[in-house]
N, C-alpha and C. Protein backbone atom coordinates (compact mmCIF):
# COMPACT_ATOMS: atom_id res chain seq x y z
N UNK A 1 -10.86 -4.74 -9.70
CA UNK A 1 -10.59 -5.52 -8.51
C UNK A 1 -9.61 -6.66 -8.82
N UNK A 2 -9.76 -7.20 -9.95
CA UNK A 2 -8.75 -8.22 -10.15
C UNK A 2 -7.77 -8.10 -10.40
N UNK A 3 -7.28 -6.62 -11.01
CA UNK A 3 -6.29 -5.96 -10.84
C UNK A 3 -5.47 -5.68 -9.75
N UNK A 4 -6.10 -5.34 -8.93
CA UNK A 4 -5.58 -5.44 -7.79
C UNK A 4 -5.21 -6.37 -7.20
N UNK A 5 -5.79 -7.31 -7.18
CA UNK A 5 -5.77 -8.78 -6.81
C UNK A 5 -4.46 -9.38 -7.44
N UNK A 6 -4.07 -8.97 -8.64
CA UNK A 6 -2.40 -9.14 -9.51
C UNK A 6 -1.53 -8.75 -8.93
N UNK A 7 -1.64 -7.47 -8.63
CA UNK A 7 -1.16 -6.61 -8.04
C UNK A 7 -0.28 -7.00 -6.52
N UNK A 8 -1.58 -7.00 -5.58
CA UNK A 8 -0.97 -7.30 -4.49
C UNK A 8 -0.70 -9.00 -4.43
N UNK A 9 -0.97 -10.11 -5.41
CA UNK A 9 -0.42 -11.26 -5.58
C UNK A 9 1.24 -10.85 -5.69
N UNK A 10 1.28 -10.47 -6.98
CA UNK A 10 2.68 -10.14 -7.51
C UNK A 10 3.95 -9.24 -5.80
N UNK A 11 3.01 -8.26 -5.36
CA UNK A 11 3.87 -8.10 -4.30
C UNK A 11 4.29 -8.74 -3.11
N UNK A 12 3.03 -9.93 -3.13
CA UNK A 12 3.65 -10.73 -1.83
C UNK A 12 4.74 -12.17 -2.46
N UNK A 13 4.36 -12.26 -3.98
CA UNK A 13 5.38 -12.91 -4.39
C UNK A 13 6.75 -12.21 -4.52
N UNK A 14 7.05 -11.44 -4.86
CA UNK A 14 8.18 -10.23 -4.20
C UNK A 14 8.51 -10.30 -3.06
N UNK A 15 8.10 -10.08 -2.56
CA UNK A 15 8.34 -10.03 -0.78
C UNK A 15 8.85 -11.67 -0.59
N UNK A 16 8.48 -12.42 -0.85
CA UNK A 16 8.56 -13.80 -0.31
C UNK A 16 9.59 -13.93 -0.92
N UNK A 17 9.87 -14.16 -2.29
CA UNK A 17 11.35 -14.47 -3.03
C UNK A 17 12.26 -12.89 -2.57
N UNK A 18 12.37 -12.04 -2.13
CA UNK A 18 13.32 -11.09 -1.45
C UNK A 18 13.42 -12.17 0.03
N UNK A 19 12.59 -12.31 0.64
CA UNK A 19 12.73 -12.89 1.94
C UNK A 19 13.66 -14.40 2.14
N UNK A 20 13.63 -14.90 0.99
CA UNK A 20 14.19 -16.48 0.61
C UNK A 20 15.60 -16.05 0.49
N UNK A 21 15.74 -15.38 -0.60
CA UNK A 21 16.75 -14.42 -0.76
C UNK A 21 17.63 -14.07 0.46
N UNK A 22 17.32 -13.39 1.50
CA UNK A 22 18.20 -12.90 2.62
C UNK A 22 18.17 -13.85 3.69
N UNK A 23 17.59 -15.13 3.26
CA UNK A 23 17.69 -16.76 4.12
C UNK A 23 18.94 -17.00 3.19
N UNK A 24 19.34 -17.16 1.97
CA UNK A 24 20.06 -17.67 1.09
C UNK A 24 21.26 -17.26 1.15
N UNK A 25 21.70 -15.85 1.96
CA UNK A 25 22.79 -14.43 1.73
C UNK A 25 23.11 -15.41 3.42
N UNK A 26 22.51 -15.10 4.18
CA UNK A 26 22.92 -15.54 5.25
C UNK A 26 24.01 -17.21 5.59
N UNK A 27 22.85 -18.07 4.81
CA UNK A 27 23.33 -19.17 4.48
C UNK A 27 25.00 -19.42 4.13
N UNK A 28 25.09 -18.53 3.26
CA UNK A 28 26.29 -18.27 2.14
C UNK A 28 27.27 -17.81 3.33
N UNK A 29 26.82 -16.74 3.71
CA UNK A 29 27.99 -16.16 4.83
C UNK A 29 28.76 -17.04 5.38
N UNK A 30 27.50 -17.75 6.59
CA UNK A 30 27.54 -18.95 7.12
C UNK A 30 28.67 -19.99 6.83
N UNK A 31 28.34 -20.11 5.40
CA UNK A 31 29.25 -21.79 4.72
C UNK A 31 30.78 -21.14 4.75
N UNK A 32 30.88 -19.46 4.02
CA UNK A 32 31.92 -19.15 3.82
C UNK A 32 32.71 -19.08 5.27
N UNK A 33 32.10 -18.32 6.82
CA UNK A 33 32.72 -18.45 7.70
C UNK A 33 33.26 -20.07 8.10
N UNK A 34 32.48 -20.78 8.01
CA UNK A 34 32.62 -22.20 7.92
C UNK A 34 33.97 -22.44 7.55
N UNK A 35 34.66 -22.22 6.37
CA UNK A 35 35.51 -22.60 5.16
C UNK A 35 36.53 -21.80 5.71
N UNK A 36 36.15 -20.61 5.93
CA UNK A 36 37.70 -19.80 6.68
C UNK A 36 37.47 -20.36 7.98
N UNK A 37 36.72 -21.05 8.96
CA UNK A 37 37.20 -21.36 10.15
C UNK A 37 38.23 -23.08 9.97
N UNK A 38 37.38 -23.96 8.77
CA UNK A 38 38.29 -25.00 8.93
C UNK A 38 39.85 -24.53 7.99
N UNK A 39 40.03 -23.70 7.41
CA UNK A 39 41.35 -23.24 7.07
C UNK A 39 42.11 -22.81 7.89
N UNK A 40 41.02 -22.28 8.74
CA UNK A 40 42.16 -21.54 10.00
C UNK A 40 42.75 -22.54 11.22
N UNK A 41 41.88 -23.81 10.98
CA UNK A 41 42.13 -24.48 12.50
C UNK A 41 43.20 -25.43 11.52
N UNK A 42 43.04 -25.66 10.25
CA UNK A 42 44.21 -26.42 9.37
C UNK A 42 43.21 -27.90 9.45
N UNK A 43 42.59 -28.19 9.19
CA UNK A 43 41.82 -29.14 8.93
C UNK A 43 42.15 -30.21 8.05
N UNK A 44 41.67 -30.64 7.98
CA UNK A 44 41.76 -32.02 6.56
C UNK A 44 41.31 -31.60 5.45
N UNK A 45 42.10 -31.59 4.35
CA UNK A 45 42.13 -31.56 3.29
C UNK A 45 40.79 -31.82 2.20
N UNK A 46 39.97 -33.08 3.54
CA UNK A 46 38.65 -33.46 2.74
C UNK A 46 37.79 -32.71 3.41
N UNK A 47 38.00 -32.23 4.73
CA UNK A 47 37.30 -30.67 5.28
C UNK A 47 36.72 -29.89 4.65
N UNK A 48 37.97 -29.06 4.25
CA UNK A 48 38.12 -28.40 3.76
C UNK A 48 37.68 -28.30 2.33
N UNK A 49 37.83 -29.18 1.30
CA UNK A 49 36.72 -29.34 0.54
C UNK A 49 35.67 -28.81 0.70
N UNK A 50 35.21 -30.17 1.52
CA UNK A 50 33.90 -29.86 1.48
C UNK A 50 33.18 -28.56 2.34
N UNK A 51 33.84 -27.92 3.00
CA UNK A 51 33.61 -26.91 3.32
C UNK A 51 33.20 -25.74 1.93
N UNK A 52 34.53 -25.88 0.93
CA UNK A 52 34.89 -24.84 0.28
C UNK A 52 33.25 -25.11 -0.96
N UNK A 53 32.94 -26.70 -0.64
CA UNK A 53 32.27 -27.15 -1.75
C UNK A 53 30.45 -26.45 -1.13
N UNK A 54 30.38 -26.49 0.35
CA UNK A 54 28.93 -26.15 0.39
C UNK A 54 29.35 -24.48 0.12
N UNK A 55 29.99 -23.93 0.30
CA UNK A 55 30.23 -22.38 0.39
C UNK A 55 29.63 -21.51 -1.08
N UNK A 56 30.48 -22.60 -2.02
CA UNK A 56 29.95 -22.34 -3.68
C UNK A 56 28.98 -22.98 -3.71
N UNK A 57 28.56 -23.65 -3.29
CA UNK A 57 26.80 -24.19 -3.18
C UNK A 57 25.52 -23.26 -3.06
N UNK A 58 26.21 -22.37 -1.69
CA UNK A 58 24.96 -21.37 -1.53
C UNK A 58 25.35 -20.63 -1.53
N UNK A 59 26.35 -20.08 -2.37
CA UNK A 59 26.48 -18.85 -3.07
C UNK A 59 25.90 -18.54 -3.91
N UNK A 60 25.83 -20.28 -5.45
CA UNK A 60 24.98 -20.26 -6.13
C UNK A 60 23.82 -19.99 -5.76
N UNK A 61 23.29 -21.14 -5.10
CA UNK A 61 22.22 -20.81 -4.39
C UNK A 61 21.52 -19.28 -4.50
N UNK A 62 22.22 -18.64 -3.73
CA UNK A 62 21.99 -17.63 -3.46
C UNK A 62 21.72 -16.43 -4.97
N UNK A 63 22.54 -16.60 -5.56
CA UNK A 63 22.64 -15.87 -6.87
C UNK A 63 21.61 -16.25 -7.86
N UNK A 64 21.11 -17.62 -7.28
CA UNK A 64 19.96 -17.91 -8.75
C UNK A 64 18.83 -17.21 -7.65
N UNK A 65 18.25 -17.68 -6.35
CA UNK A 65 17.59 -16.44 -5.82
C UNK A 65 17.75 -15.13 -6.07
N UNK A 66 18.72 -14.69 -6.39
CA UNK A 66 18.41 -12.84 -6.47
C UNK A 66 17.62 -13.63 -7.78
N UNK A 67 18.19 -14.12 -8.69
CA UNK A 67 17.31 -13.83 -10.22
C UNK A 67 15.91 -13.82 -9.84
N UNK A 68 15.52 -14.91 -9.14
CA UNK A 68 13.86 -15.09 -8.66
C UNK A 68 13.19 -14.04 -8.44
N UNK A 69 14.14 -13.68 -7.46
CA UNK A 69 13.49 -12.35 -6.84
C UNK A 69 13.42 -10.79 -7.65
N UNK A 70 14.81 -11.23 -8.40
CA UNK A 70 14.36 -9.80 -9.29
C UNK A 70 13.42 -9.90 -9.97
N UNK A 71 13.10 -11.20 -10.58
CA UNK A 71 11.83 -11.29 -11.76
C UNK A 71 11.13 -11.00 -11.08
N UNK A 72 10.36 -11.81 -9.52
CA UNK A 72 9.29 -11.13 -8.89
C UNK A 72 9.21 -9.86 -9.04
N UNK A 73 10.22 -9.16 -8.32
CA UNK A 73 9.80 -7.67 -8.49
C UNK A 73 9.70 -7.11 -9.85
N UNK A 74 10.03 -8.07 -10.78
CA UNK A 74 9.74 -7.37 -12.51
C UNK A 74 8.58 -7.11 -12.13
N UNK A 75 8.22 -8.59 -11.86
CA UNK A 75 6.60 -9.05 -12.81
C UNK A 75 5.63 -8.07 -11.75
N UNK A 76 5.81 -7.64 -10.65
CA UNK A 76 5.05 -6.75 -9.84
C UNK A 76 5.42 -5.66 -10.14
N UNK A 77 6.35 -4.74 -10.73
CA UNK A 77 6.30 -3.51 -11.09
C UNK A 77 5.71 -3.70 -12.29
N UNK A 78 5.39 -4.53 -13.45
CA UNK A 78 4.50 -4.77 -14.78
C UNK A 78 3.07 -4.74 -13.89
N UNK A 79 2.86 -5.67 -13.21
CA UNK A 79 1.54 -5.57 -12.82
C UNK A 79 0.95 -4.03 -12.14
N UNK A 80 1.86 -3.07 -11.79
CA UNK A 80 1.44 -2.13 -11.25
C UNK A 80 1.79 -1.00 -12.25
N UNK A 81 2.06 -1.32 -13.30
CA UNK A 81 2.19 -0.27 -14.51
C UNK A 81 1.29 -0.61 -15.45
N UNK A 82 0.70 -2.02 -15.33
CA UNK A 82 -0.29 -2.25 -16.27
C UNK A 82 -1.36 -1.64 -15.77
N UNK A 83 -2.09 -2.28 -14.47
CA UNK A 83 -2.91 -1.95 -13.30
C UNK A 83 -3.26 0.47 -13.87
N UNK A 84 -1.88 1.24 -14.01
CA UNK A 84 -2.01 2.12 -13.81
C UNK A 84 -2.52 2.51 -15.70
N UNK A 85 -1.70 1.95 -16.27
CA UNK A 85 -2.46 2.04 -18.03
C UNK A 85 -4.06 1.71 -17.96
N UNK A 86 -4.36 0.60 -17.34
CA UNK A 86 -6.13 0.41 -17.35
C UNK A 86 -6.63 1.88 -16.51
N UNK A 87 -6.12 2.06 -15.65
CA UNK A 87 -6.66 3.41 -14.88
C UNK A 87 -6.77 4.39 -15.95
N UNK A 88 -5.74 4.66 -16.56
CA UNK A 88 -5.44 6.20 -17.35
C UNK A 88 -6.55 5.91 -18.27
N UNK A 89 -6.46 4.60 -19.03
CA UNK A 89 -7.73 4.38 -20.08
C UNK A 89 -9.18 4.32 -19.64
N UNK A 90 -9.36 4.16 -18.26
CA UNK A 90 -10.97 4.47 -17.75
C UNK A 90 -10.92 5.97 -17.31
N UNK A 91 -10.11 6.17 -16.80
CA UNK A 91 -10.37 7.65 -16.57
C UNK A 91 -10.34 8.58 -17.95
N UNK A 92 -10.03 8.19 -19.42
CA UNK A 92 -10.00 8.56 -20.51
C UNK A 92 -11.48 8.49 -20.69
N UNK A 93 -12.04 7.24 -20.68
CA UNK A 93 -13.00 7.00 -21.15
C UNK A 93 -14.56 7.52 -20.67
N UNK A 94 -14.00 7.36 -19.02
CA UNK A 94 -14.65 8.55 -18.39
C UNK A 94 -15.32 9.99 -18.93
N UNK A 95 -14.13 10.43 -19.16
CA UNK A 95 -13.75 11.93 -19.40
C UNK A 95 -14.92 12.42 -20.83
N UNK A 96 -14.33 11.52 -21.92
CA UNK A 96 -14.87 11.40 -22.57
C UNK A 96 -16.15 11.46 -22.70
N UNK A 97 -17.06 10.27 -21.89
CA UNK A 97 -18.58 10.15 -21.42
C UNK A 97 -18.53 11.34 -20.59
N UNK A 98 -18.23 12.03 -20.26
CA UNK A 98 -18.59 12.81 -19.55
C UNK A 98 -18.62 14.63 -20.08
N UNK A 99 -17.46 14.45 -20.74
CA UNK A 99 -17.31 15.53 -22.02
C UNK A 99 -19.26 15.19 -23.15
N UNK A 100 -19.70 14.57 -23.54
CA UNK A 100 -20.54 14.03 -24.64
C UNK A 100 -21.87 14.17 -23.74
N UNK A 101 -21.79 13.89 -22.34
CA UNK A 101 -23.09 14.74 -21.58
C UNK A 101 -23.23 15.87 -21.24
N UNK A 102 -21.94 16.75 -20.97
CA UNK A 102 -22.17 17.92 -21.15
C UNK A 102 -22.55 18.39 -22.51
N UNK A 103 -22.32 18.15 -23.79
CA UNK A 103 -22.87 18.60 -24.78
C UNK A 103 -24.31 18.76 -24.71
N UNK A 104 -24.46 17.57 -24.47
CA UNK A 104 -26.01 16.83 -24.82
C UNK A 104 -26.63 17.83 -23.42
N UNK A 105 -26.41 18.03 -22.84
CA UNK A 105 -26.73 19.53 -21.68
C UNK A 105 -27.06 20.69 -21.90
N UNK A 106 -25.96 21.07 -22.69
CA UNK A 106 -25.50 22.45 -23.28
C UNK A 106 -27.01 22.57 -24.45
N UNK A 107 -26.96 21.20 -25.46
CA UNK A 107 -27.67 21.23 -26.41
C UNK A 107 -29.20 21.69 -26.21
N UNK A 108 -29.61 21.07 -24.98
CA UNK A 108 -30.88 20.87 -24.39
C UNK A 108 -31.12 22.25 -24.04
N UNK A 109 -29.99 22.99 -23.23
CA UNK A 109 -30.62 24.10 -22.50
C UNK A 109 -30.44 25.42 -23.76
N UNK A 110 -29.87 24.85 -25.15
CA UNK A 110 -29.86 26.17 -25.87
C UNK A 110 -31.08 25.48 -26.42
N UNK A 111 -32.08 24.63 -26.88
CA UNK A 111 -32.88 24.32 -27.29
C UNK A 111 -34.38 25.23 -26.50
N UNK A 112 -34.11 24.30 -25.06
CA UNK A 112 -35.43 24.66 -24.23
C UNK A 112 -34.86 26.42 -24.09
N UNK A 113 -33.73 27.42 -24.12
CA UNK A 113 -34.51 28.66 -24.13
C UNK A 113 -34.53 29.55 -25.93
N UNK A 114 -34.33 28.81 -26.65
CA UNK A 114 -34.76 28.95 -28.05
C UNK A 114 -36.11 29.35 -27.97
N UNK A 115 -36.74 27.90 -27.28
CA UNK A 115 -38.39 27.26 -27.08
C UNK A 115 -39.18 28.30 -26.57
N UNK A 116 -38.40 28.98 -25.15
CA UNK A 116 -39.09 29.95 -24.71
C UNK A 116 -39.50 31.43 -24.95
C-alpha cells in the first residue's frame, strides 16, 4: 500500500510540474509575441529591451521547468519500476511457499496410502 501511495504521489507530482510547465511555454510565447509586437510598432529602445529581457526570462524559466518536470516523471517511472520489482519478488516468494506446500501434500498423501 505504501507503494502505491509513492507511486501515485510521484504521479501527481508529474502531472503538476508537466502542468507548471505548459503555464511556463505559454508565458514564453506570450513575452516573445510581446517583443515582436514592440519591434514591430518601433518602440523605444528601452522597450524593447525590456521586452527582449522578460522573453529570455521565461524562456529560461521555462527550460529549468521542463528539467523539473522531467525529473518528476523520472522519479515516478522509478517508483513504478520499483513498485513492479517488489511485486515480481512477492509473487517469487509466493510461488515458492506455495511450490514447498505442495510437497509437503504430495509427501503426506504418499505417506497416508503407504499407511493403508
Amino acid at each position: 500500500e505504501a507503494s502505491a501511495q509513492e507511486r501515485a504521489l510521484a504521479a501527481k507530482e508529474a502531472a503538476e510540474a508537466d502542468e507548471i510547465l505548459e503555464r511556463q511555454i505559454v508565458e514564453a510565447e506570450r513575452a516573445k509575441a510581446l517583443l515582436e509586437q514592440s519591434e514591430a510598432n518601433d518602440e523605444s529602445k528601452e522597450d524593447r529591451a525590456e521586452a527582449s529581457r522578460r522573453a529570455k526570462a521565461a524562456e529560461a524559466a521555462a527550460a529549468e521547468q521542463e528539467v523539473r518536470a522531467s525529473d518528476a516523471r523520472a522519479r515516478a517511472a522509478q517508483a513504478a519500476v520499483e513498485a513492479l520489482v517488489r511485486a515480481e519478488e512477492a509473487m517469487a516468494r509466493a510461488d515458492a511457499d506455495l511450490r514447498a506446500k505442495q510437497r509437503s501434500l504430495e509427501a503426506r498423501i504418499f505417506l497416508a496410502q503407504r499407511d493403508a
